[in-house]
C-alpha atoms as a PDB file:
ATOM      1  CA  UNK A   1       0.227-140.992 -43.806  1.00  0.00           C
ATOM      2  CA  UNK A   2       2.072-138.443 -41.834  1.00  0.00           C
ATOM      3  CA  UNK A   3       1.154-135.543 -39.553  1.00  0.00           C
ATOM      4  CA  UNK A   4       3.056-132.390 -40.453  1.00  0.00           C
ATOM      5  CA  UNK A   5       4.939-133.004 -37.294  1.00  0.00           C
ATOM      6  CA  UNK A   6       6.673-135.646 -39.073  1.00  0.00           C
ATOM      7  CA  UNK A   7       7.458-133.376 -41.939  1.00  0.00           C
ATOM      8  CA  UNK A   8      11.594-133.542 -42.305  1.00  0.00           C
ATOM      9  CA  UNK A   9      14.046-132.300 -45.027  1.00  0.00           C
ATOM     10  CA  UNK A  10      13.997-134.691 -48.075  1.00  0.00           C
ATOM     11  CA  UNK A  11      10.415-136.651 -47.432  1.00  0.00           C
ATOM     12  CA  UNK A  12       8.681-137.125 -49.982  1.00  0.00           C
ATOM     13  CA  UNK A  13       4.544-136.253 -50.402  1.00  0.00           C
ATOM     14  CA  UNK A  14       1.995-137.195 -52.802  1.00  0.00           C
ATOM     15  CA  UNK A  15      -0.456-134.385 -52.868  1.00  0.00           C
ATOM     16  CA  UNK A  16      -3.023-134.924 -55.885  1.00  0.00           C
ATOM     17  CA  UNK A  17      -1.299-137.795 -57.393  1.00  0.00           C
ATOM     18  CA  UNK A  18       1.903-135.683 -57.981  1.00  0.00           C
ATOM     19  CA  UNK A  19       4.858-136.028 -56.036  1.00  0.00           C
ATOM     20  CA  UNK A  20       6.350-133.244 -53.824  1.00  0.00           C
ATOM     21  CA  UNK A  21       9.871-133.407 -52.191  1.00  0.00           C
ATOM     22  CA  UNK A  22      10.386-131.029 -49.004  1.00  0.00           C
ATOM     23  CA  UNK A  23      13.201-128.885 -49.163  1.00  0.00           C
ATOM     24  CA  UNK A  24      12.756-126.360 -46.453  1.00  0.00           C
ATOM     25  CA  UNK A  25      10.169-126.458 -43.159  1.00  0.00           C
ATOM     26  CA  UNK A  26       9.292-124.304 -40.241  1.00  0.00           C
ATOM     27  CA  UNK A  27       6.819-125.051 -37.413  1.00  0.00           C
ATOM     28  CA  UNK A  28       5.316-121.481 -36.728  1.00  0.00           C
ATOM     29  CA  UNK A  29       3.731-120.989 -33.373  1.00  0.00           C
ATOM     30  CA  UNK A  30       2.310-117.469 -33.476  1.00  0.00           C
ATOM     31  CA  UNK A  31       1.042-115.515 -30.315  1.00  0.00           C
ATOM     32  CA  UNK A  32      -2.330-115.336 -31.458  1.00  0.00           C
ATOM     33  CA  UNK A  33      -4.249-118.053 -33.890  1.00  0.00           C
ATOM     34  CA  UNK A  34      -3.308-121.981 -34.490  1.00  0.00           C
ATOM     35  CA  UNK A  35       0.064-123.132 -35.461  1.00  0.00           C
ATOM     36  CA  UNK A  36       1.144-123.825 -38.705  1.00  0.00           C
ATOM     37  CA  UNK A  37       4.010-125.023 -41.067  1.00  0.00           C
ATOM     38  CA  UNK A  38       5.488-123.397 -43.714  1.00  0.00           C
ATOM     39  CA  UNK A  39       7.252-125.355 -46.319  1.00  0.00           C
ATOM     40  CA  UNK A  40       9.261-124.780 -49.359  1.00  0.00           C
ATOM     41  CA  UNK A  41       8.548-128.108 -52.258  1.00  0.00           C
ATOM     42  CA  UNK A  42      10.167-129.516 -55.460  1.00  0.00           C
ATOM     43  CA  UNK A  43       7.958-131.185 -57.760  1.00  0.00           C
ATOM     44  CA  UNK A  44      10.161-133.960 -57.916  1.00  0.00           C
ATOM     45  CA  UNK A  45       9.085-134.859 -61.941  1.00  0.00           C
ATOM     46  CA  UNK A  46       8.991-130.816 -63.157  1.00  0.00           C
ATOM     47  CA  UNK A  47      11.502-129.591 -60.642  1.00  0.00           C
ATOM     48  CA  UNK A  48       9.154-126.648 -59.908  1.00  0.00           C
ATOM     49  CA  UNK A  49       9.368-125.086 -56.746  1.00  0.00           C
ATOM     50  CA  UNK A  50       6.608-123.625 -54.523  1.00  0.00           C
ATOM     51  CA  UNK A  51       5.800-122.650 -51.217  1.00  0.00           C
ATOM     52  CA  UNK A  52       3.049-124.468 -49.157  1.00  0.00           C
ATOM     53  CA  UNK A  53       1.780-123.485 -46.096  1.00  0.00           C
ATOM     54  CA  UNK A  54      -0.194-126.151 -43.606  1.00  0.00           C
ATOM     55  CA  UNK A  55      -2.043-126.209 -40.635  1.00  0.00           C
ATOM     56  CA  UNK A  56      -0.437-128.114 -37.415  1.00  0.00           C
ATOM     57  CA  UNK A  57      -1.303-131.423 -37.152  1.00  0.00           C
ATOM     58  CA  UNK A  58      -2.786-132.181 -40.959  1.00  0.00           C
ATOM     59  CA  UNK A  59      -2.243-135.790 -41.819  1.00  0.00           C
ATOM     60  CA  UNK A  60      -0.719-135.772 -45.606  1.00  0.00           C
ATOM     61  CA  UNK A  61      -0.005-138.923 -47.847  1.00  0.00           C
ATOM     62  CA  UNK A  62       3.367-139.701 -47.956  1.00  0.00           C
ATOM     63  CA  UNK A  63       5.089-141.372 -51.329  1.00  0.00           C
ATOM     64  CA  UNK A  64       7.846-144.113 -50.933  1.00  0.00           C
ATOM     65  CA  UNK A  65      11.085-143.221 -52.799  1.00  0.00           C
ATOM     66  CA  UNK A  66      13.750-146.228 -53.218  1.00  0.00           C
ATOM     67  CA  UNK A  67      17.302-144.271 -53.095  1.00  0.00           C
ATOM     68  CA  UNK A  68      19.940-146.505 -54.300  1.00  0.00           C
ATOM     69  CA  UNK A  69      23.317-146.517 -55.530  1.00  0.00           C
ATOM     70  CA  UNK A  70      23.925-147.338 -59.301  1.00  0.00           C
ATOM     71  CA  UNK A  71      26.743-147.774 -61.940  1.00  0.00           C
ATOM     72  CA  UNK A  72      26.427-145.817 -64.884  1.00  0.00           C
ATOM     73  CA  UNK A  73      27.046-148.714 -67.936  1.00  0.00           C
ATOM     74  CA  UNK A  74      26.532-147.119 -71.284  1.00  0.00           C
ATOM     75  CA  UNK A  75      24.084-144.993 -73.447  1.00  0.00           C
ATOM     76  CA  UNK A  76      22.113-147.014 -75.526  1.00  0.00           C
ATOM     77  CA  UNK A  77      21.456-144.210 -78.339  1.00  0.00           C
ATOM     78  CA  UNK A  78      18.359-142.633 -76.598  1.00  0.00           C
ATOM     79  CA  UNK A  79      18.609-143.510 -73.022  1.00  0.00           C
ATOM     80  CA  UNK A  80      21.188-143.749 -70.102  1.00  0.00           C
ATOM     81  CA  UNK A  81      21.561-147.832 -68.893  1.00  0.00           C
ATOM     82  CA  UNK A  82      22.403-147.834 -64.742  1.00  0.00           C
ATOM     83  CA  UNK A  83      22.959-151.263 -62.880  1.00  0.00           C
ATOM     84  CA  UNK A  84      22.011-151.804 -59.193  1.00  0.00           C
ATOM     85  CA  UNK A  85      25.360-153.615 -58.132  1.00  0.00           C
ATOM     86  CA  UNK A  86      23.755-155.720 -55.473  1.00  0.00           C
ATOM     87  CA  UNK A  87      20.822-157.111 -57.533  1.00  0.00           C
ATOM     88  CA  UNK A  88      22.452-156.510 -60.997  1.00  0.00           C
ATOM     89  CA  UNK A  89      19.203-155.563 -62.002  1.00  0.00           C
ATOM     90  CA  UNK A  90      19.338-152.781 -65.114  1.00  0.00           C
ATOM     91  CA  UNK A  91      17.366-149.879 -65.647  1.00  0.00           C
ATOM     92  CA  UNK A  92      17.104-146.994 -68.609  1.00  0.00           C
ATOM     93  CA  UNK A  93      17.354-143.693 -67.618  1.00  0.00           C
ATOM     94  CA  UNK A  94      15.784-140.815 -70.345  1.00  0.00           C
ATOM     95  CA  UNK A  95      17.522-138.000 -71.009  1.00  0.00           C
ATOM     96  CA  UNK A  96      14.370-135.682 -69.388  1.00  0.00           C
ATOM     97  CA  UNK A  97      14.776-137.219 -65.947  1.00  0.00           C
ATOM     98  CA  UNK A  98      18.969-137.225 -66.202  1.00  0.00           C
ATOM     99  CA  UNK A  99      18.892-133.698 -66.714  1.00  0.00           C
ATOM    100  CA  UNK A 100      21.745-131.658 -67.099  1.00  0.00           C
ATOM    101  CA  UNK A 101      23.938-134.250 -65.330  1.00  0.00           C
ATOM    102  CA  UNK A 102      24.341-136.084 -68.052  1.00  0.00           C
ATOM    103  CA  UNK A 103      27.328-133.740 -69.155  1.00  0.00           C
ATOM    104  CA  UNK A 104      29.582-135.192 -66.320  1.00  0.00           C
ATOM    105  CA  UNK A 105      28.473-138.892 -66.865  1.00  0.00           C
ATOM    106  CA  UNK A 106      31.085-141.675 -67.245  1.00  0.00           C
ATOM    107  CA  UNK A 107      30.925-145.344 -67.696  1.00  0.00           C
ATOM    108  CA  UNK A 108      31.142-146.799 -64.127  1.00  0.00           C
ATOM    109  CA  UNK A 109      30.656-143.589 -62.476  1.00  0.00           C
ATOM    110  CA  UNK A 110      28.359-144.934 -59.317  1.00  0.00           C
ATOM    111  CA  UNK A 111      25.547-142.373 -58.946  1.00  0.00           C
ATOM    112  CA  UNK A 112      22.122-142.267 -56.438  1.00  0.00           C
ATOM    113  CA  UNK A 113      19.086-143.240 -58.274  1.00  0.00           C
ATOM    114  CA  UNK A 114      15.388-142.262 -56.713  1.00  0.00           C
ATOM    115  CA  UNK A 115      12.124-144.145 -57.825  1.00  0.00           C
ATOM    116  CA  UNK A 116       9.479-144.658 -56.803  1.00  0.00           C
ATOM    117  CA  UNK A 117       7.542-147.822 -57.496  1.00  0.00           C
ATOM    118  CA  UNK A 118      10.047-148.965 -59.898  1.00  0.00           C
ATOM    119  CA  UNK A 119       9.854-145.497 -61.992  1.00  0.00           C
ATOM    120  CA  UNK A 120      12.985-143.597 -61.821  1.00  0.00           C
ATOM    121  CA  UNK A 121      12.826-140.271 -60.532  1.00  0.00           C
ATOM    122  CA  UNK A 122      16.142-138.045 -60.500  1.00  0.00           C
ATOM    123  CA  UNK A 123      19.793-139.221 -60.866  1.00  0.00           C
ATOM    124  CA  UNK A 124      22.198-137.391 -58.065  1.00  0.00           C
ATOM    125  CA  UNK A 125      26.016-137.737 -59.310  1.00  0.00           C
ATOM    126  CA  UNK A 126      28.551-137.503 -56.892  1.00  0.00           C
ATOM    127  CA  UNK A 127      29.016-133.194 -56.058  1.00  0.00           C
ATOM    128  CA  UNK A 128      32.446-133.207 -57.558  1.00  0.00           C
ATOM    129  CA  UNK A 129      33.726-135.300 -60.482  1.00  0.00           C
ATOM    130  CA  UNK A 130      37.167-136.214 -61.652  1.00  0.00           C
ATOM    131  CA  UNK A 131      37.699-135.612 -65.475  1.00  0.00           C
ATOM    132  CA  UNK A 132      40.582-135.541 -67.749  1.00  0.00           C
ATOM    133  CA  UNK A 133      40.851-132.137 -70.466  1.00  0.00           C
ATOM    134  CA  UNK A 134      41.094-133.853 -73.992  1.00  0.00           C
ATOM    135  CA  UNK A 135      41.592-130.156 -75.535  1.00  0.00           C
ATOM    136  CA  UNK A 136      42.467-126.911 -74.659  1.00  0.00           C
ATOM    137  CA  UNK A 137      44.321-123.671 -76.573  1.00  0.00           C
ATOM    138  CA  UNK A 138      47.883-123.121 -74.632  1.00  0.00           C
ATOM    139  CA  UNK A 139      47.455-120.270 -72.073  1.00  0.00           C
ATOM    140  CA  UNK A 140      49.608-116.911 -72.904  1.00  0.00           C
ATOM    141  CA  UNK A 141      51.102-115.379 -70.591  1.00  0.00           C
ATOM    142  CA  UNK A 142      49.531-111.911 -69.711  1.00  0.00           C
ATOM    143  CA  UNK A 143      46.669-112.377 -71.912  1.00  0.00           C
ATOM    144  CA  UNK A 144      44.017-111.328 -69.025  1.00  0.00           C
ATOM    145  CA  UNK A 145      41.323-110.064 -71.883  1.00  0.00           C
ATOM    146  CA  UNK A 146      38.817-113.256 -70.838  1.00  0.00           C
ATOM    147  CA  UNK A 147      39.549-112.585 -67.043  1.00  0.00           C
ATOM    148  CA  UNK A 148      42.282-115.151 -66.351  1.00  0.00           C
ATOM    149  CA  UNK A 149      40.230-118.145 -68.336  1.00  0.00           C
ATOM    150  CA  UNK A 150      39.779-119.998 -71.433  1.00  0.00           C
ATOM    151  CA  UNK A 151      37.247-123.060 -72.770  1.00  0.00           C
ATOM    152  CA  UNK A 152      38.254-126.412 -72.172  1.00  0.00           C
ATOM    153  CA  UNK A 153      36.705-129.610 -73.378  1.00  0.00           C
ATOM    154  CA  UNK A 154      36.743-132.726 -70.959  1.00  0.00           C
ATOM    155  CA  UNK A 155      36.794-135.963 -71.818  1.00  0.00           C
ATOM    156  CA  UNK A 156      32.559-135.758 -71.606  1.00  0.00           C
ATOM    157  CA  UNK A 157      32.599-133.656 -74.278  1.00  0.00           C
ATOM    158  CA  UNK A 158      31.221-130.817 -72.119  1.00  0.00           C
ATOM    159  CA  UNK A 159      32.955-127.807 -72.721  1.00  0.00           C
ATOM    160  CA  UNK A 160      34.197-125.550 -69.335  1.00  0.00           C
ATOM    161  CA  UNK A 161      35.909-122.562 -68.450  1.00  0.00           C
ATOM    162  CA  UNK A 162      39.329-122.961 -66.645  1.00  0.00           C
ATOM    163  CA  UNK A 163      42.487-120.941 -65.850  1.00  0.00           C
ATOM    164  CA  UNK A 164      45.197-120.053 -68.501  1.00  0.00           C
ATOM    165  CA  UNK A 165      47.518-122.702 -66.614  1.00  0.00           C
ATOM    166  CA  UNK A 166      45.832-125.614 -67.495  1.00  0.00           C
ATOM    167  CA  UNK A 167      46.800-127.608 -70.411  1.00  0.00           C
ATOM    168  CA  UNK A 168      45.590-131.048 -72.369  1.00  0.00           C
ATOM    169  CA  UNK A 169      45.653-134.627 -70.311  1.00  0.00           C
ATOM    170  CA  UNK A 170      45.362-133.015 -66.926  1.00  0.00           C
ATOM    171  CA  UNK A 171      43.049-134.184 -64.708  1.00  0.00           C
ATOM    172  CA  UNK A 172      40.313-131.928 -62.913  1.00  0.00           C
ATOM    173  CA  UNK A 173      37.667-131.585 -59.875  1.00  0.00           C
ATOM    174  CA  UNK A 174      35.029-130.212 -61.394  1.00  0.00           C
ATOM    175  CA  UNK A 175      31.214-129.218 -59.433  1.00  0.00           C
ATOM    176  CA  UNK A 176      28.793-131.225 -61.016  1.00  0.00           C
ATOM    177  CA  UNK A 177      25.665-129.179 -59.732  1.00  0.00           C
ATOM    178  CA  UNK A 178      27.076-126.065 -61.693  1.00  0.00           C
ATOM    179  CA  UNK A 179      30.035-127.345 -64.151  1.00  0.00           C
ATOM    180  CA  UNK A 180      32.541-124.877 -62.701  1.00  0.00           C
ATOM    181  CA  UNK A 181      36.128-125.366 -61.936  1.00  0.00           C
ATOM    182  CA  UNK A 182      37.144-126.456 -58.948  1.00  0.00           C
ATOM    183  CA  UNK A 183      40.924-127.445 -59.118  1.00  0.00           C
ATOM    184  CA  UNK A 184      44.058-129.704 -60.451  1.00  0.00           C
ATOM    185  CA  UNK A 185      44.192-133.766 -59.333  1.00  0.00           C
ATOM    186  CA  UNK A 186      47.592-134.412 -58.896  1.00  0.00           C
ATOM    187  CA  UNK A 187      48.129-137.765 -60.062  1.00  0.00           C
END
């Protein structure tokens, strides 16, 4: 249990069986009336977002969440296969609870994986990721119809948009909370 005093960026509640991750808090002390605390949660399963206001002092459950880092081995077909490299223990990882990070996912990439009570929660890859361009049209020079980009396909499979200038087999940073470009690795 913890009093909302303890409340902190990144705990984790369980408020009618469901677990809530705090993203945003403020202790409000208003010149008239009690105190209170105003809170922005993630449903950490749905990903739905709400705002939750509580009265100072309210004692609330709070939900252990085991973060740990992981290696990404293979995919099995229907789900993702991560190993714990200090207990080499192996876990499967559905598609649902990967998300949309799954496009930026390669073998031996080490990632953060939350459960709780051995039930995996979210995957958090690393914010930028390395990947090679396996196609790409050549750019021409003073075609700026698209804005200065064109589609490339990375060596996911994921398809991004990229300046004219870059061309097959070079490596990029890409954001892996968005997909967007971020620069050239120079090798």
């Amino acid at each position: 249990m913890a009093s909302t005093a303890d409340f902190k960026n990144g705990l984790v509640l369980n408020i009618d069986g469901q677990l809530w991750q705090i993203l945003e808090f403020q202790h409000v002390k208003p010149g008239k009336g009690p105190a209170f605390v105003r809170t922005k949660m993630k449903n950490v399963l749905s990903g739905k977002i709400v705002d939750k206001t509580w009265n100072a002092g309210v004692k609330v459950e709070t939900a252990t969440v085991d973060r740990r880092d992981m290696t990404y081995l293979y995919n099995d077909g229907s789900d993702y296969v991560f190993m714990d490299g200090d207990t080499f223990d192996q876990i499967s990882i559905s598609p649902e609870t990967l998300g949309d990070g799954a496009r930026f996912l390669l073998e031996n990439m080490t990632v953060q994986v939350s459960t709780h009570e051995g039930k995996p929660l979210s995957v958090e890859l690393p914010v930028t990721v390395e990947l090679e361009v396996t196609q790409t049209d050549p750019g021409l020079q003073g075609d700026r119809s698209t804005g200065g980009t064109k589609p490339a396909t990375l060596e996911t499979g994921t398809e991004v948009q990229v300046p004219l200038f870059i061309n097959t087999g070079d490596k990029l940073k890409i954001d892996s909370r968005d997909g967007s470009y971020l620069g050239r690795v120079n090798s």
